[in-house]
Structure formats: C-alpha cells, structure tokens
N, C-alpha and C. Protein backbone atom coordinates (compact mmCIF):
# COMPACT_ATOMS: atom_id res chain seq x y z
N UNK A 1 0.84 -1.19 0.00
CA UNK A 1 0.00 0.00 0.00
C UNK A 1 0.88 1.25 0.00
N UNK A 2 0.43 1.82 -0.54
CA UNK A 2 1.21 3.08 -1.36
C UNK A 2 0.77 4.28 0.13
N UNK A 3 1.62 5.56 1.00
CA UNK A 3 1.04 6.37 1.46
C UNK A 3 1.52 7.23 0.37
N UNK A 4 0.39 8.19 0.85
CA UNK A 4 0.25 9.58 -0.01
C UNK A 4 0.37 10.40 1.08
N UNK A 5 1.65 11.08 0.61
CA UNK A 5 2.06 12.47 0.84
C UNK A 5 1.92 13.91 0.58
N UNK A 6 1.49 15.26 1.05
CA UNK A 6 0.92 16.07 0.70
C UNK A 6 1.78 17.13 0.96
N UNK A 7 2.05 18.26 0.40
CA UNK A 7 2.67 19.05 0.78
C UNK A 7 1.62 20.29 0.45
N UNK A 8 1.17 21.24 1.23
CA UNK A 8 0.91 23.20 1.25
C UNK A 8 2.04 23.15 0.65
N UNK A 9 1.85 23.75 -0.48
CA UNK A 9 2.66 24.43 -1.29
C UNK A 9 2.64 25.99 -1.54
N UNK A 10 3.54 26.82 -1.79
CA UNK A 10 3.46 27.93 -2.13
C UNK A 10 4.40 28.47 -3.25
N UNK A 11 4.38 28.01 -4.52
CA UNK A 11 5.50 28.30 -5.65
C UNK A 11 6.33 29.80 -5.15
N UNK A 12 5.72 30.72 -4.92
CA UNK A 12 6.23 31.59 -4.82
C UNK A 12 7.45 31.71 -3.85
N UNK A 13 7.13 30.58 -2.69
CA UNK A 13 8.14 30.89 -1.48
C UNK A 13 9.10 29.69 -1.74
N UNK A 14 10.58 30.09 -1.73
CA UNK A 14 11.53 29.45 -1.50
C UNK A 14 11.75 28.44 -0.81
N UNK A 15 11.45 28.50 0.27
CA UNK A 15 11.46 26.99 1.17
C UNK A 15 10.27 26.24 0.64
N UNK A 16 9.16 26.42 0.53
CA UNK A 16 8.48 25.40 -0.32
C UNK A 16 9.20 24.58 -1.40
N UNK A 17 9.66 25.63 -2.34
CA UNK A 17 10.39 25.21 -3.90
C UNK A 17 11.18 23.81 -2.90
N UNK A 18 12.14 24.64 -2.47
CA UNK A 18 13.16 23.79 -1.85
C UNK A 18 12.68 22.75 -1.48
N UNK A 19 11.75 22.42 -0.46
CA UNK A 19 11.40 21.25 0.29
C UNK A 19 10.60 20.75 -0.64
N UNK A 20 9.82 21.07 -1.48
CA UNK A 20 9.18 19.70 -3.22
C UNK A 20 10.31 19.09 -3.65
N UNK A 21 11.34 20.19 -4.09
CA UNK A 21 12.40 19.69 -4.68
C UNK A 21 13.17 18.62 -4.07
N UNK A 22 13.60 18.89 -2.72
CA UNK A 22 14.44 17.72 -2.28
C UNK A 22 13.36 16.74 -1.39
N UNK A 23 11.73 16.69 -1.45
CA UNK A 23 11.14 15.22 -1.56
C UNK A 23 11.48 14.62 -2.91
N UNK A 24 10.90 15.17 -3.97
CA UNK A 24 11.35 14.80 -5.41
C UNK A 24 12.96 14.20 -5.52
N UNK A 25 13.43 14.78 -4.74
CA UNK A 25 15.07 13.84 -4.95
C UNK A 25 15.12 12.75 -4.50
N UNK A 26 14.41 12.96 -3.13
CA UNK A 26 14.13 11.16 -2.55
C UNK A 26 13.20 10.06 -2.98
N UNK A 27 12.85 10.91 -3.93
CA UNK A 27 12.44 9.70 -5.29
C UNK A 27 10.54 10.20 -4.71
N UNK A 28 10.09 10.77 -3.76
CA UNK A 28 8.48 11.19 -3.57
C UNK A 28 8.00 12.03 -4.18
N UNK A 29 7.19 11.72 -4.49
CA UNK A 29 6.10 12.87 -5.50
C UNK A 29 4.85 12.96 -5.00
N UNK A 30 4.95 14.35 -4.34
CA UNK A 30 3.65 14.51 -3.30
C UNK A 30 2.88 15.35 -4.11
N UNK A 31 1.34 14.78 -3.25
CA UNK A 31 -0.04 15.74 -4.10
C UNK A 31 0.67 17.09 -3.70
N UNK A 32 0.28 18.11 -4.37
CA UNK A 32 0.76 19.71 -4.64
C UNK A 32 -0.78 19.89 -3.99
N UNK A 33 -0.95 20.44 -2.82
CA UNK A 33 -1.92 21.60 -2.53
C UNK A 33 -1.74 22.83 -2.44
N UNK A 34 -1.80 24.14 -3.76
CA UNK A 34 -1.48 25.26 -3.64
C UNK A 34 -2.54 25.92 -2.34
N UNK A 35 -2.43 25.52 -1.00
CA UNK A 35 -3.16 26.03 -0.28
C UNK A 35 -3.64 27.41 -0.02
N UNK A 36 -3.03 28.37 -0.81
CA UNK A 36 -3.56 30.16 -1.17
C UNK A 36 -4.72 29.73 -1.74
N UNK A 37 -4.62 28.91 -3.09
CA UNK A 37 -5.58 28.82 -4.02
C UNK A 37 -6.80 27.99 -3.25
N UNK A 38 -6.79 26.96 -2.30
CA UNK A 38 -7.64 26.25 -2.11
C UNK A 38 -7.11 25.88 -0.02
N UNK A 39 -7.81 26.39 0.49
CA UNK A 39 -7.31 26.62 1.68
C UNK A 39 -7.72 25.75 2.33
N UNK A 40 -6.89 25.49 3.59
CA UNK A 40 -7.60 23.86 3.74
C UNK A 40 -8.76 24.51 5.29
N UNK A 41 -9.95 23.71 5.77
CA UNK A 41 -10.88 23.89 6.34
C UNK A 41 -10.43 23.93 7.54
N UNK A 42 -11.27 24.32 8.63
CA UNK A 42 -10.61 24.44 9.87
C UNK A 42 -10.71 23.02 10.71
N UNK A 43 -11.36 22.16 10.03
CA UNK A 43 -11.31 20.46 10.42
C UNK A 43 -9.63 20.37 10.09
N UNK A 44 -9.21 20.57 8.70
CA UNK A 44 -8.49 19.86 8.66
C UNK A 44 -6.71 20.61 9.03
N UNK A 45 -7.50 21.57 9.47
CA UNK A 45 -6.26 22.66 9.97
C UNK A 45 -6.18 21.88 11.78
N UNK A 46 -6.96 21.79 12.19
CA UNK A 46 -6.56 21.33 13.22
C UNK A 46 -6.63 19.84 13.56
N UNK A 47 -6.33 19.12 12.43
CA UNK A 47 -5.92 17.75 12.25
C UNK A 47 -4.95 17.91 11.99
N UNK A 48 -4.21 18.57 11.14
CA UNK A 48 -2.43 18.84 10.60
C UNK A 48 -2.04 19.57 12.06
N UNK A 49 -2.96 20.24 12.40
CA UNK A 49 -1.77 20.73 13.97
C UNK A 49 -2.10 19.76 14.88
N UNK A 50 -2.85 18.76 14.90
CA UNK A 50 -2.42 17.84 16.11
C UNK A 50 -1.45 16.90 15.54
N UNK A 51 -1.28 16.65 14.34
CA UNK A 51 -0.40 15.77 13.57
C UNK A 51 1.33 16.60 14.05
N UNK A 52 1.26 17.81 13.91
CA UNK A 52 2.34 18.75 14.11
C UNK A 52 2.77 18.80 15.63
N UNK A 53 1.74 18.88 16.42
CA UNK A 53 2.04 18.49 18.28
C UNK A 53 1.99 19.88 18.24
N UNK A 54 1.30 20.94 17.45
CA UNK A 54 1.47 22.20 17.37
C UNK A 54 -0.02 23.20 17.70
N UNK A 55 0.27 24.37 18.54
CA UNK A 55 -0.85 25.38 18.31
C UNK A 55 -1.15 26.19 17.20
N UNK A 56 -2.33 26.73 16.89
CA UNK A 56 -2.11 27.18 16.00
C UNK A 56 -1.28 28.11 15.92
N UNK A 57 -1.12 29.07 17.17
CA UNK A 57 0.12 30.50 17.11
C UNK A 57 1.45 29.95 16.46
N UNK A 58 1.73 28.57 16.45
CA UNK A 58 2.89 28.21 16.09
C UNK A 58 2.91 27.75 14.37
N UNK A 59 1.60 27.41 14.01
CA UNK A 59 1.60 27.56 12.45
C UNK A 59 1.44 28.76 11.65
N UNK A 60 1.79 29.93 12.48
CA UNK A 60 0.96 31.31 11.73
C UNK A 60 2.20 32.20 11.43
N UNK A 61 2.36 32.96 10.38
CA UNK A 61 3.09 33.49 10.17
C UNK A 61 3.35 35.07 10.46
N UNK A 62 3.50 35.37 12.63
CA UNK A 62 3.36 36.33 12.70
C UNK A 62 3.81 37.66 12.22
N UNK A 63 4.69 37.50 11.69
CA UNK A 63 5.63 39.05 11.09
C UNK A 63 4.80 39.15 9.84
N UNK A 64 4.12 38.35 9.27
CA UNK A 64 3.15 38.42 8.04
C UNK A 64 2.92 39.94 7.72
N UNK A 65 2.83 41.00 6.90
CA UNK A 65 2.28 41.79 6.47
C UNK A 65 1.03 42.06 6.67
N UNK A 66 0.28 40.82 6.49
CA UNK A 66 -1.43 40.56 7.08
C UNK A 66 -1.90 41.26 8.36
N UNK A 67 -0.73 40.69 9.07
CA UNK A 67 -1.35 40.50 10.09
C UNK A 67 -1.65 42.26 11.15
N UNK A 68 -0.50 42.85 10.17
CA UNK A 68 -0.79 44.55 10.64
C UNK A 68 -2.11 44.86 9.73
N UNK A 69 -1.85 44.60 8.78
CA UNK A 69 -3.02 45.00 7.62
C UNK A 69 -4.29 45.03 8.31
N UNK A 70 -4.38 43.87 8.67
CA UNK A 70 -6.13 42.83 9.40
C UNK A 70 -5.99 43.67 10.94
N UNK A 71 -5.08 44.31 11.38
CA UNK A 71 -5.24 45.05 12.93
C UNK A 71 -5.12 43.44 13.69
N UNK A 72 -4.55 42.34 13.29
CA UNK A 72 -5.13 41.38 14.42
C UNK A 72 -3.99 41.71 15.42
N UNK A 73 -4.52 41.34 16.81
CA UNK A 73 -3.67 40.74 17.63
C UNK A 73 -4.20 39.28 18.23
N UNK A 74 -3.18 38.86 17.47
CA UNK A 74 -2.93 37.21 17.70
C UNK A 74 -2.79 36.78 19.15
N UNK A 75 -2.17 37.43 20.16
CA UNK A 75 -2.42 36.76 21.36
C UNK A 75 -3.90 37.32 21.70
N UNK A 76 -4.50 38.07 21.66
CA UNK A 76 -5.85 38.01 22.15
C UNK A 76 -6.68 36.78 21.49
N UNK A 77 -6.84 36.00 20.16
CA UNK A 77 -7.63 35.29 20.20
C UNK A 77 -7.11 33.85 20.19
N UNK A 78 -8.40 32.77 20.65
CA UNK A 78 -8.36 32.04 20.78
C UNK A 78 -7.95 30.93 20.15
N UNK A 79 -7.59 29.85 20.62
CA UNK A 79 -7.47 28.40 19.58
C UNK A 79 -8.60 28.50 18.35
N UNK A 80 -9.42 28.60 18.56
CA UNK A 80 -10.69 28.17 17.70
C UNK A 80 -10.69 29.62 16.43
N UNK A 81 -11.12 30.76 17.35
CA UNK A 81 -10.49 32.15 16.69
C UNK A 81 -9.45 31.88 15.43
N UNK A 82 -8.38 31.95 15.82
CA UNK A 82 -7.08 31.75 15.17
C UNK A 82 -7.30 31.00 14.54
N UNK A 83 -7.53 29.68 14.53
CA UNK A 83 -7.75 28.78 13.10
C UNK A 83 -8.74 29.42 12.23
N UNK A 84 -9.87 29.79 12.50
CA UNK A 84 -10.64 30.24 12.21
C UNK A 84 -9.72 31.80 11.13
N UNK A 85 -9.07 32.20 11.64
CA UNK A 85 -8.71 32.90 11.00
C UNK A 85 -7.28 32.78 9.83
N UNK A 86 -6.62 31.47 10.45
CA UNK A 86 -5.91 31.20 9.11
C UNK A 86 -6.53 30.40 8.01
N UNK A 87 -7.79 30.00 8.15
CA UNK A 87 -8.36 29.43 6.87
C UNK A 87 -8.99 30.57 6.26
N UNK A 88 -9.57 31.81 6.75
CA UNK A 88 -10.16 32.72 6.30
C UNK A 88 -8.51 33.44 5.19
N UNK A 89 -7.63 33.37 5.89
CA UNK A 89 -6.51 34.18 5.91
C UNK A 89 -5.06 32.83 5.36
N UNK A 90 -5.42 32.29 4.45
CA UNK A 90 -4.67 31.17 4.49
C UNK A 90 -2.74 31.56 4.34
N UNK A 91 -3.05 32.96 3.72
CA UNK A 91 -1.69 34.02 3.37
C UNK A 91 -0.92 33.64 5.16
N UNK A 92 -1.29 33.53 6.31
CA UNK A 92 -0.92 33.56 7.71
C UNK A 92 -0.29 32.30 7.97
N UNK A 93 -0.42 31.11 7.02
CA UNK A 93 -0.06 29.93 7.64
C UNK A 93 1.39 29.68 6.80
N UNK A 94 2.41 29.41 8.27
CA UNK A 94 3.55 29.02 7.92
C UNK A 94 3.87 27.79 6.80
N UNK A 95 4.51 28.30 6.16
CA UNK A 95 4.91 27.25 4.80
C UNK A 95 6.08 26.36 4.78
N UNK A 96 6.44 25.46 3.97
CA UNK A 96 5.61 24.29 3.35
C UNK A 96 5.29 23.03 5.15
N UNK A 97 4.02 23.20 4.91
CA UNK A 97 3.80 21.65 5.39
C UNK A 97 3.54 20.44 4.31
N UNK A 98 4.06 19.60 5.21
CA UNK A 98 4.13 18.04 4.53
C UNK A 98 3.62 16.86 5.53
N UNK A 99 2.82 16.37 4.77
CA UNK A 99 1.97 15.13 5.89
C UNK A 99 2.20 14.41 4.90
N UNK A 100 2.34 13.27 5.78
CA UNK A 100 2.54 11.98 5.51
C UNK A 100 2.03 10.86 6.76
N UNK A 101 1.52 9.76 6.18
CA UNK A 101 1.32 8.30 7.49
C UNK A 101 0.76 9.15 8.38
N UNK A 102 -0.20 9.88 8.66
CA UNK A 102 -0.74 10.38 9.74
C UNK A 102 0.24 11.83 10.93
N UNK A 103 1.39 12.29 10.30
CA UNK A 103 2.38 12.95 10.81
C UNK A 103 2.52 14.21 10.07
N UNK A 104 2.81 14.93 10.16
CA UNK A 104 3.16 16.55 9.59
C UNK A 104 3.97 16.73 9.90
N UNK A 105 5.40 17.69 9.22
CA UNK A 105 5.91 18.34 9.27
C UNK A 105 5.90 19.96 9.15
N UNK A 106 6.90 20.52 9.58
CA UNK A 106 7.05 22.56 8.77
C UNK A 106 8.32 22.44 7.60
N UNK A 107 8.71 22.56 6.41
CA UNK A 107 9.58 22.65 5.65
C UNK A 107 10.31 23.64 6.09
N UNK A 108 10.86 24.01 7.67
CA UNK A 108 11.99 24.99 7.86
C UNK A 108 13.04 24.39 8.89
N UNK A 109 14.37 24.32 8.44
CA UNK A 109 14.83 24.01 7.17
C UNK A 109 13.79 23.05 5.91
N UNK A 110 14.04 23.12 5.23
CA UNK A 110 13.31 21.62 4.27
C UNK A 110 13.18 20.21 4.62
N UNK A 111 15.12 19.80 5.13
CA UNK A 111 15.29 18.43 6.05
C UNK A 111 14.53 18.36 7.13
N UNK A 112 13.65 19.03 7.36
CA UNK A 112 13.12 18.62 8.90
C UNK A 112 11.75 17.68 8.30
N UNK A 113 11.73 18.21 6.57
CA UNK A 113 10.20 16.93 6.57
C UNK A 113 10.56 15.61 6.35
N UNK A 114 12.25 15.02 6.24
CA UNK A 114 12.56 14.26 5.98
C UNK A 114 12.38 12.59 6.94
N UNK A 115 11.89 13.51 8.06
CA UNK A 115 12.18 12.75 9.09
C UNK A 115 10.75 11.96 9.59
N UNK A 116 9.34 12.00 8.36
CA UNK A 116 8.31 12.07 8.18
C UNK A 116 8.35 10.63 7.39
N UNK A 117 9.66 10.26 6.91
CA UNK A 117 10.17 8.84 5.91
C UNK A 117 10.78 7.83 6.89
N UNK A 118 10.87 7.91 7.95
CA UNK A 118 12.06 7.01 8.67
C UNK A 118 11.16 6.14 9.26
C-alpha cells in the first residue's frame, strides 16, 4: 500500500520550492496543494496541527504583512479564533507543510520533513 504524501505548497516561497524539490530527490512525488488557491478547512487545519504536536500560534506566520493590515492581535484570540482565522486568511499559515502516514511536518529548514520517511 502506497502512502500519499501532501505538501501546502506555495511556488512563490523558496522553502516550499526547496522542500518539493528535495522530496522529489528522494524519489516522492507529493499531491501539490497550492493552499492560497484552495485553503484547507478548519477540520483539517486542526488535524495537521495535532499531527504537528502544534498550536495554532505556532503555524501562523506572525511578522506576516497581514497581520498589521487585518489590525489582528494574535495573542488576544483564541485556539478556535485563530484557526478560524488562518483558513479565512490562508496568506498567515507558515509554509511548506508536509503530511505523511498520519504525521506533519514545517519545511523549515526543508530536512526537517525528511524525518516524516524514517
């Protein structure tokens, strides 16, 4: 049985490129979810962060531009809030994740999704 691997992708951002590219070296070819284009739901946002052992404050990309733009302040809202607001706001969620076998990674460095194969 074959697992399928997924990576949030973001062509535009470098560590994404990077971390497709060197799964693709290890011979994996993961589904491409341009997650800007198609954002994933807040079910499954907080299935990839329990997969991650992560809050959401820790998948969000606070220095974001957004996040002055939108006036948020991120420590005032909640677990539920905050997800709630990176699926609205998918531009906020730290890039590339990679799931695999029930596990997630963050592509920063890239090698850290490697460890998602062992």
């Amino acid at each position: 049985m074959t697992m399928i691997t997924t990576i949030w992708h973001n062509p535009r951002c470098s560590k994404s490129r990077q971390t497709l590219e060197l799964l693709q070296q290890q011979g994996i070819e993961p589904t491409v979810v341009k997650y800007l284009d198609v954002p994933p739901s807040a079910a499954e946002l907080t299935q990839v962060l329990a997969m991650l052992g992560k809050s959401a404050i820790e998948l969000t990309r606070v220095k974001e531009q957004l996040v002055k733009e939108l006036s948020l302040n991120l420590t005032d809202l909640s677990e539920t809030q905050l997800i709630e607001t990176l699926t609205a706001h998918p531009k906020l969620i730290e890039r590339p994740v990679v799931i695999h076998a029930g596990k997630a990674a963050i592509g920063r460095p890239p090698e850290s999704v490697l460890g998602l194969f062992k």
